[in-house]
C-alpha atoms as a PDB file:
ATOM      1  CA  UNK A   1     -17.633  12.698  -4.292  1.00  0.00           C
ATOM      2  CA  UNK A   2     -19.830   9.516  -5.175  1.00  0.00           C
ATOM      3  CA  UNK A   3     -18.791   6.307  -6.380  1.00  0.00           C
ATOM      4  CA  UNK A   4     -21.099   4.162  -8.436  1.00  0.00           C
ATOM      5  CA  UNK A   5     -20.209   0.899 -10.046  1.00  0.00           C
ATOM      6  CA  UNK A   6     -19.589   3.304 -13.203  1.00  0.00           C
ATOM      7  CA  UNK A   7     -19.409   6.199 -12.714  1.00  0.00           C
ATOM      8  CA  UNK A   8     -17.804   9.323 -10.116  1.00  0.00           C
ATOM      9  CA  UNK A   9     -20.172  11.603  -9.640  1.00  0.00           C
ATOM     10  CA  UNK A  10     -18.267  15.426  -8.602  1.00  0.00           C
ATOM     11  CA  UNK A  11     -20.989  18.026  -7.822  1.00  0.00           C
ATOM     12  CA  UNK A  12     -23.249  17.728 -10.963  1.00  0.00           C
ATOM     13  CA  UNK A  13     -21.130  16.276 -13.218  1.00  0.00           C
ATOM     14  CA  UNK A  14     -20.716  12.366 -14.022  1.00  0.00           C
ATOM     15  CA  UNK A  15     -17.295  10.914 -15.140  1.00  0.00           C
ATOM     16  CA  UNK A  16     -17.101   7.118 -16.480  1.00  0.00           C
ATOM     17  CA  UNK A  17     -14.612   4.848 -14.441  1.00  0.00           C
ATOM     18  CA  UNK A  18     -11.607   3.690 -16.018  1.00  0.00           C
ATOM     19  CA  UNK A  19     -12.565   0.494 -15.241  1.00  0.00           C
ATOM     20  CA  UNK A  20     -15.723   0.116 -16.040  1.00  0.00           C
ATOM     21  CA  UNK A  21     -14.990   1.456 -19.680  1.00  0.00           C
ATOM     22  CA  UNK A  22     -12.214  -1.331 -20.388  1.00  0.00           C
ATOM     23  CA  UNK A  23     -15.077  -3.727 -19.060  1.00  0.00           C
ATOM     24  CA  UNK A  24     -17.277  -2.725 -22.250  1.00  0.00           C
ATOM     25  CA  UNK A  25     -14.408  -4.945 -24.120  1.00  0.00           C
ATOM     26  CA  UNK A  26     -15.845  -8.127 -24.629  1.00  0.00           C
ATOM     27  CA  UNK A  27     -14.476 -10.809 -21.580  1.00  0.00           C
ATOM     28  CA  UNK A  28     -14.422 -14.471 -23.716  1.00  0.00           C
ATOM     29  CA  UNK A  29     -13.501 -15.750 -20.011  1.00  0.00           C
ATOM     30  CA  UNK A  30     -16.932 -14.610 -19.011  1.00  0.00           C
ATOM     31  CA  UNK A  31     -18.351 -16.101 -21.797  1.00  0.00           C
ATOM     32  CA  UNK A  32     -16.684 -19.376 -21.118  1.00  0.00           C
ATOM     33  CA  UNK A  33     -17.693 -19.550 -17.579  1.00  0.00           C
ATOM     34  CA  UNK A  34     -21.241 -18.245 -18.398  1.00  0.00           C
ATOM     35  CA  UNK A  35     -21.820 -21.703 -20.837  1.00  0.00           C
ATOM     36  CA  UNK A  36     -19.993 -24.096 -18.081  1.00  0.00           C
ATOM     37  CA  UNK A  37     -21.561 -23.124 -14.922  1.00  0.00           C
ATOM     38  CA  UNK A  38     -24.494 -20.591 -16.072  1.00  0.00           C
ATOM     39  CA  UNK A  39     -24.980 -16.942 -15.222  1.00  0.00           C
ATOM     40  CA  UNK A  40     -25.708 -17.233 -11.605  1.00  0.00           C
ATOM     41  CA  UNK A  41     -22.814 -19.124 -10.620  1.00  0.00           C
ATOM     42  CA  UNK A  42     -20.754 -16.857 -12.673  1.00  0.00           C
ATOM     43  CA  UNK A  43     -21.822 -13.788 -11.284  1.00  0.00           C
ATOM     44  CA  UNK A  44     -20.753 -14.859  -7.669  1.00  0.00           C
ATOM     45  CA  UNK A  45     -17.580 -15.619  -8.653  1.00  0.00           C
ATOM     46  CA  UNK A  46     -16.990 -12.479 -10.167  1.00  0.00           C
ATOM     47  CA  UNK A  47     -17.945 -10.954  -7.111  1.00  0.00           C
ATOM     48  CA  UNK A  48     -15.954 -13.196  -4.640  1.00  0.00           C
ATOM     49  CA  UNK A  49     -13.257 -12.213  -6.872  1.00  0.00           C
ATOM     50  CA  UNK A  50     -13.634  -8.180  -6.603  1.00  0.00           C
ATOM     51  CA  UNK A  51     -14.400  -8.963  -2.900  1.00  0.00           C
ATOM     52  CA  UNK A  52     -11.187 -10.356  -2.535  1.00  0.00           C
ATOM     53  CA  UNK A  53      -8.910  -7.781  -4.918  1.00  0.00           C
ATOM     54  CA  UNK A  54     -10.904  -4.918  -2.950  1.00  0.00           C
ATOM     55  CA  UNK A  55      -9.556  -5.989   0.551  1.00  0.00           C
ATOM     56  CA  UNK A  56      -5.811  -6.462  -0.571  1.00  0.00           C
ATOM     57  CA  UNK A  57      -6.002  -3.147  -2.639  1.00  0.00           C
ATOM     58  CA  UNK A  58      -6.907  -2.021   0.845  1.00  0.00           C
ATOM     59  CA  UNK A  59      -3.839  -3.565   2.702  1.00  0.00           C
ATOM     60  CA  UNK A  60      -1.141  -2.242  -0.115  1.00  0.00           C
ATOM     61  CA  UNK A  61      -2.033   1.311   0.253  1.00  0.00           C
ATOM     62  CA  UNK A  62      -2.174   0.737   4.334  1.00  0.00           C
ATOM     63  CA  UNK A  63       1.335  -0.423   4.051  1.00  0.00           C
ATOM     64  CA  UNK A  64       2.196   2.120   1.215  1.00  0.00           C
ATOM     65  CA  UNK A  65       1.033   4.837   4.176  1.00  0.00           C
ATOM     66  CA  UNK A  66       2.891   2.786   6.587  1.00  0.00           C
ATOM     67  CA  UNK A  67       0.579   1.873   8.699  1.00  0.00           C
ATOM     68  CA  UNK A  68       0.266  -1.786   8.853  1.00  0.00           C
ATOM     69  CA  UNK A  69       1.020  -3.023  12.099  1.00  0.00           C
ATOM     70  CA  UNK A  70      -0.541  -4.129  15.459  1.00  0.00           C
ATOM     71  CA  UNK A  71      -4.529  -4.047  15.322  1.00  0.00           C
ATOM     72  CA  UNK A  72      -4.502  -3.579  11.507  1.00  0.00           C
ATOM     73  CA  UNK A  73      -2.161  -6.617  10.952  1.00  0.00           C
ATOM     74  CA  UNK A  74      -3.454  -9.146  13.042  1.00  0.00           C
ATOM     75  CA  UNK A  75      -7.076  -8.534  11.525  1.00  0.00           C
ATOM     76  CA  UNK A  76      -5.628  -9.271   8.499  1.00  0.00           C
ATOM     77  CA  UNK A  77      -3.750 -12.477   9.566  1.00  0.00           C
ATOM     78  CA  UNK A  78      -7.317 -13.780  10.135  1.00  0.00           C
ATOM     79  CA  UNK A  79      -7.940 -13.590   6.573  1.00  0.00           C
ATOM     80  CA  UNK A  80      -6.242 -17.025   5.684  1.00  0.00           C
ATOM     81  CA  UNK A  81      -7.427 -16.500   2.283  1.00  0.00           C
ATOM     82  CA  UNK A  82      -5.754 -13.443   1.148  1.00  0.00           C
ATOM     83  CA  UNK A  83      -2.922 -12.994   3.941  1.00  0.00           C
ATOM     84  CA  UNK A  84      -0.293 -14.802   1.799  1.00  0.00           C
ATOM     85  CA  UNK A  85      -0.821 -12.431  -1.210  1.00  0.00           C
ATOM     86  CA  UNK A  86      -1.098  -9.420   1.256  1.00  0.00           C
ATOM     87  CA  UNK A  87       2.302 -10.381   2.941  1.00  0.00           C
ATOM     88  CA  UNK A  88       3.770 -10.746  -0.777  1.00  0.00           C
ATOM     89  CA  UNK A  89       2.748  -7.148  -1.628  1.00  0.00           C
ATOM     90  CA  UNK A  90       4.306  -5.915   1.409  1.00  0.00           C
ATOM     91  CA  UNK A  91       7.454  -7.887   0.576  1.00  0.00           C
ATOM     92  CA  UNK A  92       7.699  -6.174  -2.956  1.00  0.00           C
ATOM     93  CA  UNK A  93       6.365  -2.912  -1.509  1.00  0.00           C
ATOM     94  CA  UNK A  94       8.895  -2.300   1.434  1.00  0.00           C
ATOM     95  CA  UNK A  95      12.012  -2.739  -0.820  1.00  0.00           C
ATOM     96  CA  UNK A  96      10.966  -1.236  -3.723  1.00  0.00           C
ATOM     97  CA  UNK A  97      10.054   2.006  -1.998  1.00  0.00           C
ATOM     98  CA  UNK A  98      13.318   2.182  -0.312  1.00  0.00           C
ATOM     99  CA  UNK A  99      15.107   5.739  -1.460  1.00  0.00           C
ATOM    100  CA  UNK A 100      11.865   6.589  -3.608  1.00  0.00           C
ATOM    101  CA  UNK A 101       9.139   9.199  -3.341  1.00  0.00           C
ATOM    102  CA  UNK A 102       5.605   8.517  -3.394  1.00  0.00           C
ATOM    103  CA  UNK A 103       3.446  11.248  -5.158  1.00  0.00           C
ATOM    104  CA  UNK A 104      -0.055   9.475  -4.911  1.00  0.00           C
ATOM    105  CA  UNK A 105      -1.537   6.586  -3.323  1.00  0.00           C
ATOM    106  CA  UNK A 106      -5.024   5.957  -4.624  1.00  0.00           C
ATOM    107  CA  UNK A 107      -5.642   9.095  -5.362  1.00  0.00           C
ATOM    108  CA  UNK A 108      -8.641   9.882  -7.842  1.00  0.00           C
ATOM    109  CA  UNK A 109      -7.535  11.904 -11.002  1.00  0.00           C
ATOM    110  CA  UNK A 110     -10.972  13.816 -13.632  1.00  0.00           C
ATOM    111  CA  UNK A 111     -10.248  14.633 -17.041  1.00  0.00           C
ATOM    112  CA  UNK A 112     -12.624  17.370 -17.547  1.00  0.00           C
ATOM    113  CA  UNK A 113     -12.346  17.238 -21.184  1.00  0.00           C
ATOM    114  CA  UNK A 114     -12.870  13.338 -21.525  1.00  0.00           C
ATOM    115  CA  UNK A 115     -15.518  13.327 -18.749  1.00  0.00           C
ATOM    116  CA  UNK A 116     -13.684  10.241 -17.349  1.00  0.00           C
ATOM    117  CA  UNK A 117     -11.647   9.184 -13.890  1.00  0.00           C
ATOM    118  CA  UNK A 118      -9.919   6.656 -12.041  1.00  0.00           C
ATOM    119  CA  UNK A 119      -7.741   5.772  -9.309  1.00  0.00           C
ATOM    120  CA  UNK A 120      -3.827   4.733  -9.349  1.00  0.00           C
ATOM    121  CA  UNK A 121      -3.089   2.342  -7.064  1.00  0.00           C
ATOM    122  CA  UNK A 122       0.475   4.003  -6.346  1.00  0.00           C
ATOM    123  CA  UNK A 123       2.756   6.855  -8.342  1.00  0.00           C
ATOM    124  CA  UNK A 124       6.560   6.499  -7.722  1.00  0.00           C
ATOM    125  CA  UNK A 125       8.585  10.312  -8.799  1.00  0.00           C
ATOM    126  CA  UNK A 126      11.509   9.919 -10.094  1.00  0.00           C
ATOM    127  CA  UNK A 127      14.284  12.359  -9.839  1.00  0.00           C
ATOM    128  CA  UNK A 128      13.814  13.228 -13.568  1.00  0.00           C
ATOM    129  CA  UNK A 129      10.475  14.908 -12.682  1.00  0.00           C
ATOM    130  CA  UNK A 130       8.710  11.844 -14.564  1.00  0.00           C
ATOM    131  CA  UNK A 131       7.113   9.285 -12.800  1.00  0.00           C
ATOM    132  CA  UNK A 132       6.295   4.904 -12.604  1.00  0.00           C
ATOM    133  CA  UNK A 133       2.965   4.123 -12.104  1.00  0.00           C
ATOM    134  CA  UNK A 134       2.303   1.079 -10.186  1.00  0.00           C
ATOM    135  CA  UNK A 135      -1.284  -1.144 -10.556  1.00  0.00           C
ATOM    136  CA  UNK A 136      -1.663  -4.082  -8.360  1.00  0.00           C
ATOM    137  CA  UNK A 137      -3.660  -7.347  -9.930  1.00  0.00           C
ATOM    138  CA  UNK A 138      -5.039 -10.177  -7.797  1.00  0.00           C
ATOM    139  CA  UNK A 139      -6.879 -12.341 -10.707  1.00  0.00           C
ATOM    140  CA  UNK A 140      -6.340 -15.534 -12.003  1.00  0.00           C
ATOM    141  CA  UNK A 141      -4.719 -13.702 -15.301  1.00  0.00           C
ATOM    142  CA  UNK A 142      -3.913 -10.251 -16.647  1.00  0.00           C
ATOM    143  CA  UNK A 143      -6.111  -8.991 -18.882  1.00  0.00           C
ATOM    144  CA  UNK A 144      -5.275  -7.396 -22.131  1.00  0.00           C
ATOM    145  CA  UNK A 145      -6.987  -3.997 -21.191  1.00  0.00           C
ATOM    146  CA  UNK A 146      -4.542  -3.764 -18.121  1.00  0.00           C
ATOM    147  CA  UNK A 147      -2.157  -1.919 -21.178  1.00  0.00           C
ATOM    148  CA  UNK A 148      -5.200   0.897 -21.861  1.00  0.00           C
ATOM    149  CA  UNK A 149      -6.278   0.946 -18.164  1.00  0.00           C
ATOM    150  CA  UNK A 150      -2.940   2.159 -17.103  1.00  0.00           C
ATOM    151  CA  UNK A 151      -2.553   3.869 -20.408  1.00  0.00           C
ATOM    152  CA  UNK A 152      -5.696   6.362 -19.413  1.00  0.00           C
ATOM    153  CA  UNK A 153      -4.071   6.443 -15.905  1.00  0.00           C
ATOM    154  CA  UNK A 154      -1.000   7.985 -17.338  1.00  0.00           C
ATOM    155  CA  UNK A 155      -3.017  10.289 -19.028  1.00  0.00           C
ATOM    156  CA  UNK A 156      -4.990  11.580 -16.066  1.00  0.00           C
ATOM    157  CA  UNK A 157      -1.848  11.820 -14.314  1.00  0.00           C
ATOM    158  CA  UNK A 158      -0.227  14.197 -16.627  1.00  0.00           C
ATOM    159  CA  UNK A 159      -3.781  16.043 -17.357  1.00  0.00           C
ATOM    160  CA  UNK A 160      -3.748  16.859 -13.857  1.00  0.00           C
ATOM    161  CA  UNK A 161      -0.002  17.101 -12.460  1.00  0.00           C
ATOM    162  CA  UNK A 162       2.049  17.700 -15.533  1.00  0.00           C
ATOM    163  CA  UNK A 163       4.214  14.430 -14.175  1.00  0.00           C
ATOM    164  CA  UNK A 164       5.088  11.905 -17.385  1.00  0.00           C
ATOM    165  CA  UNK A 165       4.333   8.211 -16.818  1.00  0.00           C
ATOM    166  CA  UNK A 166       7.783   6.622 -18.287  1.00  0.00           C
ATOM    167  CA  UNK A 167       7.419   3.431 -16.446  1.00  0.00           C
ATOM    168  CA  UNK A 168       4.266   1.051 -16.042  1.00  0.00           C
ATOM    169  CA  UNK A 169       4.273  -1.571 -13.760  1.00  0.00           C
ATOM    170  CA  UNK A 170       1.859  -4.745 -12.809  1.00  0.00           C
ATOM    171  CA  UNK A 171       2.619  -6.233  -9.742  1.00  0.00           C
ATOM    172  CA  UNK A 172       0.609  -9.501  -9.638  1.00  0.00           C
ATOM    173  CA  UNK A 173      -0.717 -10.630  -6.367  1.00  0.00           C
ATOM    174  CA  UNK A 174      -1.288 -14.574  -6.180  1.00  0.00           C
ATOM    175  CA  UNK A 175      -1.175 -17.732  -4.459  1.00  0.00           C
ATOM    176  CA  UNK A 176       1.284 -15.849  -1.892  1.00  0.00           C
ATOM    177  CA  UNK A 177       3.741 -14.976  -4.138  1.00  0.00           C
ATOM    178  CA  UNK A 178       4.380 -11.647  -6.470  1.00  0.00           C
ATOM    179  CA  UNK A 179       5.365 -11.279 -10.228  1.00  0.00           C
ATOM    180  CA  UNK A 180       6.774  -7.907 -11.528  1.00  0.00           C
ATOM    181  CA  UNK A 181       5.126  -7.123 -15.042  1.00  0.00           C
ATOM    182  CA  UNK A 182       6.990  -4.398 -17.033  1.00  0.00           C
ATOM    183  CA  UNK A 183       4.556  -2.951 -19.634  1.00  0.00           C
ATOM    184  CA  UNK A 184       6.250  -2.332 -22.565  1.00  0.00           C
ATOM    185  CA  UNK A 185       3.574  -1.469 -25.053  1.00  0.00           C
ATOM    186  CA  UNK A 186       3.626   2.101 -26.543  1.00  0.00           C
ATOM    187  CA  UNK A 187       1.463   4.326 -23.861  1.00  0.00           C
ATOM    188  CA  UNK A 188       0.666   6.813 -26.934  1.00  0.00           C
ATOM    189  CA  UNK A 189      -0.836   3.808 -28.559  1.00  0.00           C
ATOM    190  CA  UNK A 190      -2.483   1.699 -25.474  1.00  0.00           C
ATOM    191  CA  UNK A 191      -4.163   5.409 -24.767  1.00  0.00           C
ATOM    192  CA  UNK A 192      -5.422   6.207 -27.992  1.00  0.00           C
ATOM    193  CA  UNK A 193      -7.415   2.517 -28.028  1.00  0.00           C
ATOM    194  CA  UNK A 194      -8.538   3.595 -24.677  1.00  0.00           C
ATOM    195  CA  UNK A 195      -9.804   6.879 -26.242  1.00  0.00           C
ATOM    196  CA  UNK A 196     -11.771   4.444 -28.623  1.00  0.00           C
ATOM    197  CA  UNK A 197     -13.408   2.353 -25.888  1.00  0.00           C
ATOM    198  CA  UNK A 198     -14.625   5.826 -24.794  1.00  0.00           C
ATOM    199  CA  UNK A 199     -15.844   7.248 -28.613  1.00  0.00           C
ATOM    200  CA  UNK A 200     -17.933   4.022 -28.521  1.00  0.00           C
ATOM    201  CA  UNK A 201     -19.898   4.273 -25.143  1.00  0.00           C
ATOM    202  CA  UNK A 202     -20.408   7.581 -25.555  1.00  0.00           C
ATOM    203  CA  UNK A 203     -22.366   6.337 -29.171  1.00  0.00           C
ATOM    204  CA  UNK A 204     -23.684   3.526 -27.843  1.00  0.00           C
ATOM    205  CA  UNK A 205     -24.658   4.493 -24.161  1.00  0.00           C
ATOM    206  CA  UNK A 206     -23.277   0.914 -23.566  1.00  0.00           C
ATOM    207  CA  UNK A 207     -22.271   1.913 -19.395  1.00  0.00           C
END
């Protein structure tokens, strides 16, 4: 499998990122930025940024596999930057998985029909046989589309396990604390605006 800024690419066949699909929605924050500081400037904070979420992504599912310690740890001390958040994940993430059963961790889901993907950050089963799904943010703020990017998680989930999303869960990573964000929007709903994003790049050839 390949991994472009947009797309997965399985064999032959492309399949649009979840993420990259809520991006089409227009970012006023961008916007903002863009008329303060110009383009340029913009652009490498936006990167910095995705730098930064990319590497403590990285150290949640090291400790969700349990295998944060020695070597691994004390390279990560010596990012002074992000350490604080990372050891605030791993405070959240060691209790809360006490007694529980991970399914997935990162694990990249295709909806054939949809011709999209993406990649849960962690799925919690539940005795039930349904399932939380757990997405990890490191920016400044939440944005809106966090509701249909975990929306068309759910729905890859259940395309390709038959497991029901009941429970979605933010867990916001900053300034070396964490924040527990219950989404309580309707998932039928959040997924069927998510469907729209889709309906209109696949008109508009926008990504």
């Amino acid at each position: 499998m390949k991994i472009t800024e947009t797309h997965y690419i399985k064999g032959k066949k492309k399949y649009h990122r979840v993420t990259s699909l809520c991006n089409v929605l227009h970012d006023p924050c961008y916007e903002n930025l863009c008329r303060a500081k110009g383009f340029h400037a913009v652009d490498q904070i936006y990167e910095k940024a995705a730098s930064r979420g990319k590497s403590i992504h990285a150290a949640m599912r090291i400790i969700a596999e349990g295998k944060f310690s020695g070597f691994i740890e004390d390279v990560y001390k010596k990012q002074e930057n992000i350490f604080p958040d990372i050891q605030a994940g791993r405070e959240w993430l060691e209790d809360y998985i006490k007694n529980k059963k991970i399914a997935f961790i990162e694990k990249t889901f295709f909806s054939d029909k949809l011709e999209f993907a993406g990649t849960p950050d962690l799925v919690i089963t539940q005795n039930d046989k349904t399932a939380i799904l757990i997405d990890y943010k490191t920016g400044a703020k939440i944005a809106p589309t966090a509701r249909l990017q975990t929306a068309a998680y759910a729905h890859l989930i259940k395309e390709n396990t038959g497991l029901k999303i009941t429970k979605r869960i933010i867990i916001h990573l900053r300034n070396g604390k964490y924040k527990i964000i219950p989404l309580e929007s309707d998932l039928n709903v959040d997924f069927y605006l998510f469907s729209y994003i889709i309906t209109i790049n696949n008109q508009l050839n926008i990504i």
